[in-house]
C-alpha atoms as a PDB file:
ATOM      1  CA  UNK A   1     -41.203   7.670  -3.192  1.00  0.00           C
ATOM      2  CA  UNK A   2     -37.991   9.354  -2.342  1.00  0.00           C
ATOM      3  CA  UNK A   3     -38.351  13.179  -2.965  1.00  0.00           C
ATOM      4  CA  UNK A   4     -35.486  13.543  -5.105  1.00  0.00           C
ATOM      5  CA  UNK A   5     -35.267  10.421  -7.572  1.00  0.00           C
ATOM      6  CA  UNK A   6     -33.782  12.305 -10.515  1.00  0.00           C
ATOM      7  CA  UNK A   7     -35.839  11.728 -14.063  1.00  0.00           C
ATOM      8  CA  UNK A   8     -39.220  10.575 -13.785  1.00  0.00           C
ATOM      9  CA  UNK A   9     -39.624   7.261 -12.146  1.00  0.00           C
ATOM     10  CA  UNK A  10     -42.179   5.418 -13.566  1.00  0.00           C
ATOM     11  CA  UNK A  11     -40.730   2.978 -15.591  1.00  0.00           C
ATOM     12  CA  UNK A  12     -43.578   0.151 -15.677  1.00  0.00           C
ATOM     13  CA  UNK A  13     -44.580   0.456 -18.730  1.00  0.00           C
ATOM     14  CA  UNK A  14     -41.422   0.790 -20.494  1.00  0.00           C
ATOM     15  CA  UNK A  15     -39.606  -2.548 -19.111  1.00  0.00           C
ATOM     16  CA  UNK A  16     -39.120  -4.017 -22.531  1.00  0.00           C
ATOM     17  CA  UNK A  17     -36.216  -1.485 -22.978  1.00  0.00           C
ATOM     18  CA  UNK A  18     -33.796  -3.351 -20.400  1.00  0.00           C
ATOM     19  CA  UNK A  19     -32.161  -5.651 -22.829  1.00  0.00           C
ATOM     20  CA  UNK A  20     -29.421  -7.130 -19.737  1.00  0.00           C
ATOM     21  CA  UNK A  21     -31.408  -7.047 -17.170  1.00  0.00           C
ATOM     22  CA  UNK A  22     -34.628  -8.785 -16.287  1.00  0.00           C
ATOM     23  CA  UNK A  23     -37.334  -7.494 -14.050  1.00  0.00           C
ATOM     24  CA  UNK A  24     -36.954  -8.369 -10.620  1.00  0.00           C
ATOM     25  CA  UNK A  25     -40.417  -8.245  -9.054  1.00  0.00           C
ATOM     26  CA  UNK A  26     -40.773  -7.975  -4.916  1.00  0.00           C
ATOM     27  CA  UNK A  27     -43.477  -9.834  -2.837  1.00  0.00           C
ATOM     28  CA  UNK A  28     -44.695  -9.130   0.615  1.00  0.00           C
ATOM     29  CA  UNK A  29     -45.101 -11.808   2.894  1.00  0.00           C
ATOM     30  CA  UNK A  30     -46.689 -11.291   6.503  1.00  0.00           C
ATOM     31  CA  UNK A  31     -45.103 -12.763   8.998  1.00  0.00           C
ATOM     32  CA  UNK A  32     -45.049 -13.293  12.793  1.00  0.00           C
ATOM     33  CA  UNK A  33     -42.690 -10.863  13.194  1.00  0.00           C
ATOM     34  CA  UNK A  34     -44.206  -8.118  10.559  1.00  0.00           C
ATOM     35  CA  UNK A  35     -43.899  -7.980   6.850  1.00  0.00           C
ATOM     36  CA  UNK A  36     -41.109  -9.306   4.703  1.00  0.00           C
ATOM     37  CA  UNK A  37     -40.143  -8.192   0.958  1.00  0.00           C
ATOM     38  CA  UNK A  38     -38.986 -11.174  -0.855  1.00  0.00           C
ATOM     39  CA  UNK A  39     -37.490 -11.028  -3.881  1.00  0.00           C
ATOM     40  CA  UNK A  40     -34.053 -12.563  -5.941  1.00  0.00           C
ATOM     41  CA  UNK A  41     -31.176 -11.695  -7.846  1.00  0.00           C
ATOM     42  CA  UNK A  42     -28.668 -13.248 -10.272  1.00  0.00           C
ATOM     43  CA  UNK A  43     -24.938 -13.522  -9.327  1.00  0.00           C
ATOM     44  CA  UNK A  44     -23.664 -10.748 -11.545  1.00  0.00           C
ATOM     45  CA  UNK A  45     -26.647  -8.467 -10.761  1.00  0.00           C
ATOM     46  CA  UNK A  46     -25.759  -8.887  -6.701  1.00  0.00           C
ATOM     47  CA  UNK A  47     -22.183  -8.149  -7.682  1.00  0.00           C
ATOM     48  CA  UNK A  48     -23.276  -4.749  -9.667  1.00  0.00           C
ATOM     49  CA  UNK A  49     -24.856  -4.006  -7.108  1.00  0.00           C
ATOM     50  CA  UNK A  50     -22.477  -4.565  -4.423  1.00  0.00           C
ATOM     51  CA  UNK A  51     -19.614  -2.386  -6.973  1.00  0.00           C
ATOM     52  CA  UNK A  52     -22.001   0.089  -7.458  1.00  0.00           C
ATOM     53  CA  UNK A  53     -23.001   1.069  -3.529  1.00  0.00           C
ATOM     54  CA  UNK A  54     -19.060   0.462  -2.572  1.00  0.00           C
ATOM     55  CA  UNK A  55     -17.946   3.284  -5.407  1.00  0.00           C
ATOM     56  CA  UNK A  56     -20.788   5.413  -3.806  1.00  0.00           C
ATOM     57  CA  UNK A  57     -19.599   4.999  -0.178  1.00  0.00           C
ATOM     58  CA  UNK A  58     -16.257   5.830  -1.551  1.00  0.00           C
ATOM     59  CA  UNK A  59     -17.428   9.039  -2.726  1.00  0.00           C
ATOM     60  CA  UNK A  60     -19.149   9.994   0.419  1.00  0.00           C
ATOM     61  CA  UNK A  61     -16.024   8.948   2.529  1.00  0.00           C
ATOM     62  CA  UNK A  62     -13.984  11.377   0.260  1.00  0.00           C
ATOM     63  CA  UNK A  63     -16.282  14.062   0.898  1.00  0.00           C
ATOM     64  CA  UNK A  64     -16.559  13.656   4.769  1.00  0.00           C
ATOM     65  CA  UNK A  65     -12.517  13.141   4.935  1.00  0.00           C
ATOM     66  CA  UNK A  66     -12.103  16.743   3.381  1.00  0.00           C
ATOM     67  CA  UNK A  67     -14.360  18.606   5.855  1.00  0.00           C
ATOM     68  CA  UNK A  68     -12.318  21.053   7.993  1.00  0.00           C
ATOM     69  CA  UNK A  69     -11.073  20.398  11.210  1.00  0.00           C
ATOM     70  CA  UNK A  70     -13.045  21.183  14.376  1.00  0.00           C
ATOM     71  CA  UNK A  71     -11.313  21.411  17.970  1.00  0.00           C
ATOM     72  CA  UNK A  72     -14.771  21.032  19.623  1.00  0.00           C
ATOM     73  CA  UNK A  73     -16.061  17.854  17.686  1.00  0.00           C
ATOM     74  CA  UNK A  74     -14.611  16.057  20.727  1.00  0.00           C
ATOM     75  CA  UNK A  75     -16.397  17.837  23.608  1.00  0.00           C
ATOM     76  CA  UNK A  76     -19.576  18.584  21.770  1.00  0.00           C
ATOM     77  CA  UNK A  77     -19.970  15.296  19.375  1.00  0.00           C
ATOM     78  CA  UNK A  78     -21.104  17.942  16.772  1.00  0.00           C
ATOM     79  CA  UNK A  79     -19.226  17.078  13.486  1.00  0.00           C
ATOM     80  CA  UNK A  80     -19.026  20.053  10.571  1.00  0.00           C
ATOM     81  CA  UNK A  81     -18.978  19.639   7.762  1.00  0.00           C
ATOM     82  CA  UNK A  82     -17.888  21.781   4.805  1.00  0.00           C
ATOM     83  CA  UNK A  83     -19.298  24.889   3.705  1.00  0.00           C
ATOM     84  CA  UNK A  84     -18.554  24.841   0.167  1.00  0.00           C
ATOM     85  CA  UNK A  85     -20.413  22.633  -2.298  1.00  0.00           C
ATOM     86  CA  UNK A  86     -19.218  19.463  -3.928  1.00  0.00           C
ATOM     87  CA  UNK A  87     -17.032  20.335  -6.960  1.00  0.00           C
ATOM     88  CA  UNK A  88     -17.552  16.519  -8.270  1.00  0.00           C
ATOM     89  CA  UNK A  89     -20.773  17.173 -10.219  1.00  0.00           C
ATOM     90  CA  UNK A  90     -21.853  13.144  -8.731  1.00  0.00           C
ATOM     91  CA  UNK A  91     -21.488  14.620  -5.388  1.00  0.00           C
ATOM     92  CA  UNK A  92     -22.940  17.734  -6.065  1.00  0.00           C
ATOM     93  CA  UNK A  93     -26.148  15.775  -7.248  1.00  0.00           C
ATOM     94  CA  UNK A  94     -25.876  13.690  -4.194  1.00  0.00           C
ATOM     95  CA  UNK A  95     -25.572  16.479  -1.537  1.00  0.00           C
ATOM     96  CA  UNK A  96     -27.328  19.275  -3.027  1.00  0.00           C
ATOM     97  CA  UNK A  97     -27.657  22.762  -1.946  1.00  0.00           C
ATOM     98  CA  UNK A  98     -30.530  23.157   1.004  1.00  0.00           C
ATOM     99  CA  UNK A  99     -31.423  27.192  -0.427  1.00  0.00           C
ATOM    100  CA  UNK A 100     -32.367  27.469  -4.053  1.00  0.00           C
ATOM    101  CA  UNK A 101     -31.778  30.598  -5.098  1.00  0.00           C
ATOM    102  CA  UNK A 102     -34.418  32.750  -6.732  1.00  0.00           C
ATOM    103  CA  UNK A 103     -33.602  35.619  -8.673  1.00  0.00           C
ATOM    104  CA  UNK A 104     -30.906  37.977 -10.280  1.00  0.00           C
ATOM    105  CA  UNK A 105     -30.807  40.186  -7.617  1.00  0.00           C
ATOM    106  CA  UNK A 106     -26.791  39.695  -6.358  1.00  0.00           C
ATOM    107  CA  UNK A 107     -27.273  40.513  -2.745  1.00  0.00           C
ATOM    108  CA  UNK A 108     -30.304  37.867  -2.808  1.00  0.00           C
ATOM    109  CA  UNK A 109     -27.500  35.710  -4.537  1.00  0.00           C
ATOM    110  CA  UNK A 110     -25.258  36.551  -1.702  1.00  0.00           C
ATOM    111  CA  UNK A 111     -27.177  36.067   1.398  1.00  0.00           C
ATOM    112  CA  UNK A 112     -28.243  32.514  -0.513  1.00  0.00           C
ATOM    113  CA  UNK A 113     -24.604  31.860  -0.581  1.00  0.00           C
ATOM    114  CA  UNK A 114     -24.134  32.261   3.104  1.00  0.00           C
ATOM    115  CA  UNK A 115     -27.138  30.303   4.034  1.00  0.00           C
ATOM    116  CA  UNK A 116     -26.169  27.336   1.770  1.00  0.00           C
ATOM    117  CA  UNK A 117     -22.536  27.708   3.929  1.00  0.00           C
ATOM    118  CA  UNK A 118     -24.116  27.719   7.268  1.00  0.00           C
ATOM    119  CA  UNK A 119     -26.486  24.699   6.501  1.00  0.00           C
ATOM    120  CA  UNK A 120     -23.952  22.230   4.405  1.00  0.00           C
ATOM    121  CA  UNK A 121     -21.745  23.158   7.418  1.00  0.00           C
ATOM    122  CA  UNK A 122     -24.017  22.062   9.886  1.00  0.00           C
ATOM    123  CA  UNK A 123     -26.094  19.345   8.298  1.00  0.00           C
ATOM    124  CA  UNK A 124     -24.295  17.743   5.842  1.00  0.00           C
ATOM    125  CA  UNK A 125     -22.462  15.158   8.233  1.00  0.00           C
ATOM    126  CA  UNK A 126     -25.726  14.156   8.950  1.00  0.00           C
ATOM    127  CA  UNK A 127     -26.957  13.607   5.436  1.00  0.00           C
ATOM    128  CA  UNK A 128     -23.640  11.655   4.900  1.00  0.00           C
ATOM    129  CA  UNK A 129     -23.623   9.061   7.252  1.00  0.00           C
ATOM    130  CA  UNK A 130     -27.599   8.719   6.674  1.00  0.00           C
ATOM    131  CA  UNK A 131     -26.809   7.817   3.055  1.00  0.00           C
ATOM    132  CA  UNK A 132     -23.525   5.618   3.992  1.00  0.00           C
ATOM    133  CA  UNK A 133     -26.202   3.849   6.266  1.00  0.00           C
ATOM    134  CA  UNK A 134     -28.555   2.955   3.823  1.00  0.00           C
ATOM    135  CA  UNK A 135     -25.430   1.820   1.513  1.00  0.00           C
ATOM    136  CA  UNK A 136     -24.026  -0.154   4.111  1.00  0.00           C
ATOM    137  CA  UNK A 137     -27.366  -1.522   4.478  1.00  0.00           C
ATOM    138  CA  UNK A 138     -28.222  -2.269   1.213  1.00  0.00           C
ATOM    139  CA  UNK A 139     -24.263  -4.465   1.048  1.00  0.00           C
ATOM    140  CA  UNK A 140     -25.270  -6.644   4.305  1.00  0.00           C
ATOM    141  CA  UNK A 141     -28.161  -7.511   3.135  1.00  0.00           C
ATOM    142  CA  UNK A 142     -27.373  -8.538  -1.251  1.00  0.00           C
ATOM    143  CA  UNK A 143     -27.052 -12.028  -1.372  1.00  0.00           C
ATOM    144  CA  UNK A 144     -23.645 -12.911  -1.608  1.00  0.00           C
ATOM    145  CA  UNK A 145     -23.470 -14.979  -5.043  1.00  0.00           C
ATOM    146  CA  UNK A 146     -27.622 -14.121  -5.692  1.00  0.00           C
ATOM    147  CA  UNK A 147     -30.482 -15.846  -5.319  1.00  0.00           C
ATOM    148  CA  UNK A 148     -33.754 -15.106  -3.331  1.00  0.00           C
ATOM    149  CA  UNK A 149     -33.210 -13.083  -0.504  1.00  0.00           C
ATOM    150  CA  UNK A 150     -35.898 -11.138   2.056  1.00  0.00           C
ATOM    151  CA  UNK A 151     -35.827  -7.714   3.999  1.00  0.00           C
ATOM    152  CA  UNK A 152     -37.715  -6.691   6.654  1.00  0.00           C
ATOM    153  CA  UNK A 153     -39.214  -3.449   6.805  1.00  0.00           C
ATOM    154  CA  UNK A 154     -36.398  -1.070   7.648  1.00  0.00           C
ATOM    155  CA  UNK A 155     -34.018  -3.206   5.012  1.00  0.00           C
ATOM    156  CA  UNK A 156     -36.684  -2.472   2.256  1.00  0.00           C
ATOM    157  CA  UNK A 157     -36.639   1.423   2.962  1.00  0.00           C
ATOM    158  CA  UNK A 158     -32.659   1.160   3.325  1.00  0.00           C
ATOM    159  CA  UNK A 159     -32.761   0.085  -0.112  1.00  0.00           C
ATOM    160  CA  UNK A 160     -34.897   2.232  -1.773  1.00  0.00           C
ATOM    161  CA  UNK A 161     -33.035   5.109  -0.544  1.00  0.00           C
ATOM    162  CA  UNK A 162     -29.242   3.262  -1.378  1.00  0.00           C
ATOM    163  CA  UNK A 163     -30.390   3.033  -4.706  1.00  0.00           C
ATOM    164  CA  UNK A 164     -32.067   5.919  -5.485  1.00  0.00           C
ATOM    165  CA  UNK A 165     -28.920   7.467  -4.517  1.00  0.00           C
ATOM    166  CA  UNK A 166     -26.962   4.743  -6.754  1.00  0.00           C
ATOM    167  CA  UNK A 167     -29.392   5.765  -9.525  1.00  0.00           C
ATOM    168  CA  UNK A 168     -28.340   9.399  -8.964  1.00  0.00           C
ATOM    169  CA  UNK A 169     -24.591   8.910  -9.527  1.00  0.00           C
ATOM    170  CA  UNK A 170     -25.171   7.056 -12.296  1.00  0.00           C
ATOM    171  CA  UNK A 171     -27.392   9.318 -14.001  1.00  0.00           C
ATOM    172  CA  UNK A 172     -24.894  12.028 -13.562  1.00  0.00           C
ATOM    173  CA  UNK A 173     -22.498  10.114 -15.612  1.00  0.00           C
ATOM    174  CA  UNK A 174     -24.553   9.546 -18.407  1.00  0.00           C
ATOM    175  CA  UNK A 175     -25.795  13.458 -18.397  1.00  0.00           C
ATOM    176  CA  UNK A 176     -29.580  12.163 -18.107  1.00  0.00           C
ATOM    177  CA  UNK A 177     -31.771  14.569 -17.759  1.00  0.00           C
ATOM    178  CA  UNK A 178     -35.712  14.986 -16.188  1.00  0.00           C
ATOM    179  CA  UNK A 179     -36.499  14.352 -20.129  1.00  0.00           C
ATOM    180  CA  UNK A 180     -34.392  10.926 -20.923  1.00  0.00           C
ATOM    181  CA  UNK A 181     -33.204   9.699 -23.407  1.00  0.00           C
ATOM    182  CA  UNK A 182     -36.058   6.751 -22.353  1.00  0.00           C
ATOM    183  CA  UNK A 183     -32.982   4.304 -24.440  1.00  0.00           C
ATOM    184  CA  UNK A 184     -30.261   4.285 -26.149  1.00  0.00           C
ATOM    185  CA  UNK A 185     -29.572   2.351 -29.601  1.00  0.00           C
ATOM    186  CA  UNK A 186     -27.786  -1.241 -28.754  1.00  0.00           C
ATOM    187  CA  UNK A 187     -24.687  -0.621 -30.506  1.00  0.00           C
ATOM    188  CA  UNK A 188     -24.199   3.118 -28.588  1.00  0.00           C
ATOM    189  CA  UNK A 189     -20.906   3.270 -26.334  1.00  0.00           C
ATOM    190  CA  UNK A 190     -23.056   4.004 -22.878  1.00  0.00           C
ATOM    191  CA  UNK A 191     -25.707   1.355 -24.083  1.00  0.00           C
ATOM    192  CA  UNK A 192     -24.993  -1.124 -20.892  1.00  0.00           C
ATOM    193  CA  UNK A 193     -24.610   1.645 -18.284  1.00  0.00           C
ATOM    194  CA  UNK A 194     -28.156   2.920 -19.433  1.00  0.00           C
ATOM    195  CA  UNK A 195     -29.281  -0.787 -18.986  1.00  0.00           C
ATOM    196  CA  UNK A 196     -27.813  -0.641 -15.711  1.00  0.00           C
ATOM    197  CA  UNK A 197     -29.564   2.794 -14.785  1.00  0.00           C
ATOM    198  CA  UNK A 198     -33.221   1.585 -16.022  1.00  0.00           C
ATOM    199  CA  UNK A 199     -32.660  -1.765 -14.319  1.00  0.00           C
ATOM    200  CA  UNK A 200     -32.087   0.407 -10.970  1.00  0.00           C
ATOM    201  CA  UNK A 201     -35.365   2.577 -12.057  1.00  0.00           C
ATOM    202  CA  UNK A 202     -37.329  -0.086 -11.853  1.00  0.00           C
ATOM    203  CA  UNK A 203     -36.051  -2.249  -9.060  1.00  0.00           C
ATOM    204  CA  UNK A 204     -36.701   0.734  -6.646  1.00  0.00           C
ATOM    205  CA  UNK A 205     -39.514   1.526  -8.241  1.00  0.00           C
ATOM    206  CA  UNK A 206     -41.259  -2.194  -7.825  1.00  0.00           C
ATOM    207  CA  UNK A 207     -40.132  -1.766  -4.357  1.00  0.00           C
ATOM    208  CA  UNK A 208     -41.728   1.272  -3.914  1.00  0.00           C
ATOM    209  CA  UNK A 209     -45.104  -0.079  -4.883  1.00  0.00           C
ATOM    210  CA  UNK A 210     -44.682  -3.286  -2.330  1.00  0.00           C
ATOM    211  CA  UNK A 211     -43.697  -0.959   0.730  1.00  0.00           C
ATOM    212  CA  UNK A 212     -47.342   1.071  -0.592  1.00  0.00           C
ATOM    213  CA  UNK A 213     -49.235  -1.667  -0.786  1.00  0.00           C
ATOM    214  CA  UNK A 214     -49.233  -1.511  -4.115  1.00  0.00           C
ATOM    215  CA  UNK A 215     -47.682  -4.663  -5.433  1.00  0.00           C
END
């Protein structure tokens, strides 16, 4: 399971609250040339998904674009990044900081400051383009107008990690927290992006289970 997946996973026992969306179950299949993950998708569920990892890449892009400039990128192929953190609360929640500071103490505060700098500086170009991967990923490999569709191995991870991240963006938009809401009423505003955020939940996590074994 990816380490940082937002609110609690587990959704398998709560599917009857995605009122859009059916369940999309995966299957493994073994092959001569390894395992495959089979499963399908409806046209407007492919297209969702397709909008929703283009946005994302859009954000990262937009964060990469305002790193400073470096003179040396050129003769060292070492890219840095920036030093500050996202102000975009999505992005923030997407690249978070690497030091978690402990403490009232303000020189503890401090020194976690310039540590956060120095790693997001160094790192986070990294982090980027591994997350634009897995997007990029995840959009050759969604059928084009749905239907079944199969991933090999590295595909399968690619996607759990595109949208997890996906999931994370979202999530920040609707202010869900470790604690729910588990649903919203059908008639609230945010009703069908909270479908759309449980129908992510448990596509990754059925995906999950498969790449364990477990499905």
């Amino acid at each position: 399971m990816p380490p940082d997946c937002g609110r609690r996973c587990s959704r398998t026992g709560e599917i009857r609250g995605l009122r859009r969306f059916p369940v999309r179950k995966w299957k493994r299949v073994e092959t001569g040339n390894g395992p495959r993950y089979r499963s399908s998708l409806a046209s407007h569920e492919a297209a969702l998904l397709k909008n929703l990892a283009i946005a994302m890449i859009g954000l990262l892009d937009e964060r990469e674009s305002s790193s400073p400039a470096d003179e040396l990128e050129e003769i060292t192929g070492i890219k840095t990044g920036n030093a500050e953190p996202p102000k975009d609360p999505t992005l923030r929640r997407l690249l978070p900081d690497f030091y978690q500071q402990d403490g009232d103490d303000p020189s503890s505060s401090e020194e976690g400051e310039r540590l956060n700098a120095a790693l997001r500086s160094l790192h986070e170009p990294e982090i980027i383009d591994a997350k634009r991967v897995a997007a990029q990923r995840l959009l050759d490999t969604i059928p084009n107008d749905g239907g079944r569709f199969e991933l090999t191995g590295e595909d399968a991870n690619s996607w759990v990690s595109a949208v997890n991240d996906i999931r994370l963006t979202l999530g920040v938009m609707l202010d869900v927290g470790p604690e729910g809401p588990e649903r919203l009423p059908a008639d609230h505003p945010l009703a069908v992006h909270f479908d759309v955020y449980q129908w992510l939940t448990v596509l990754q996590e059925y995906l999950v289970l498969v790449l364990m074994g477990s499905r």
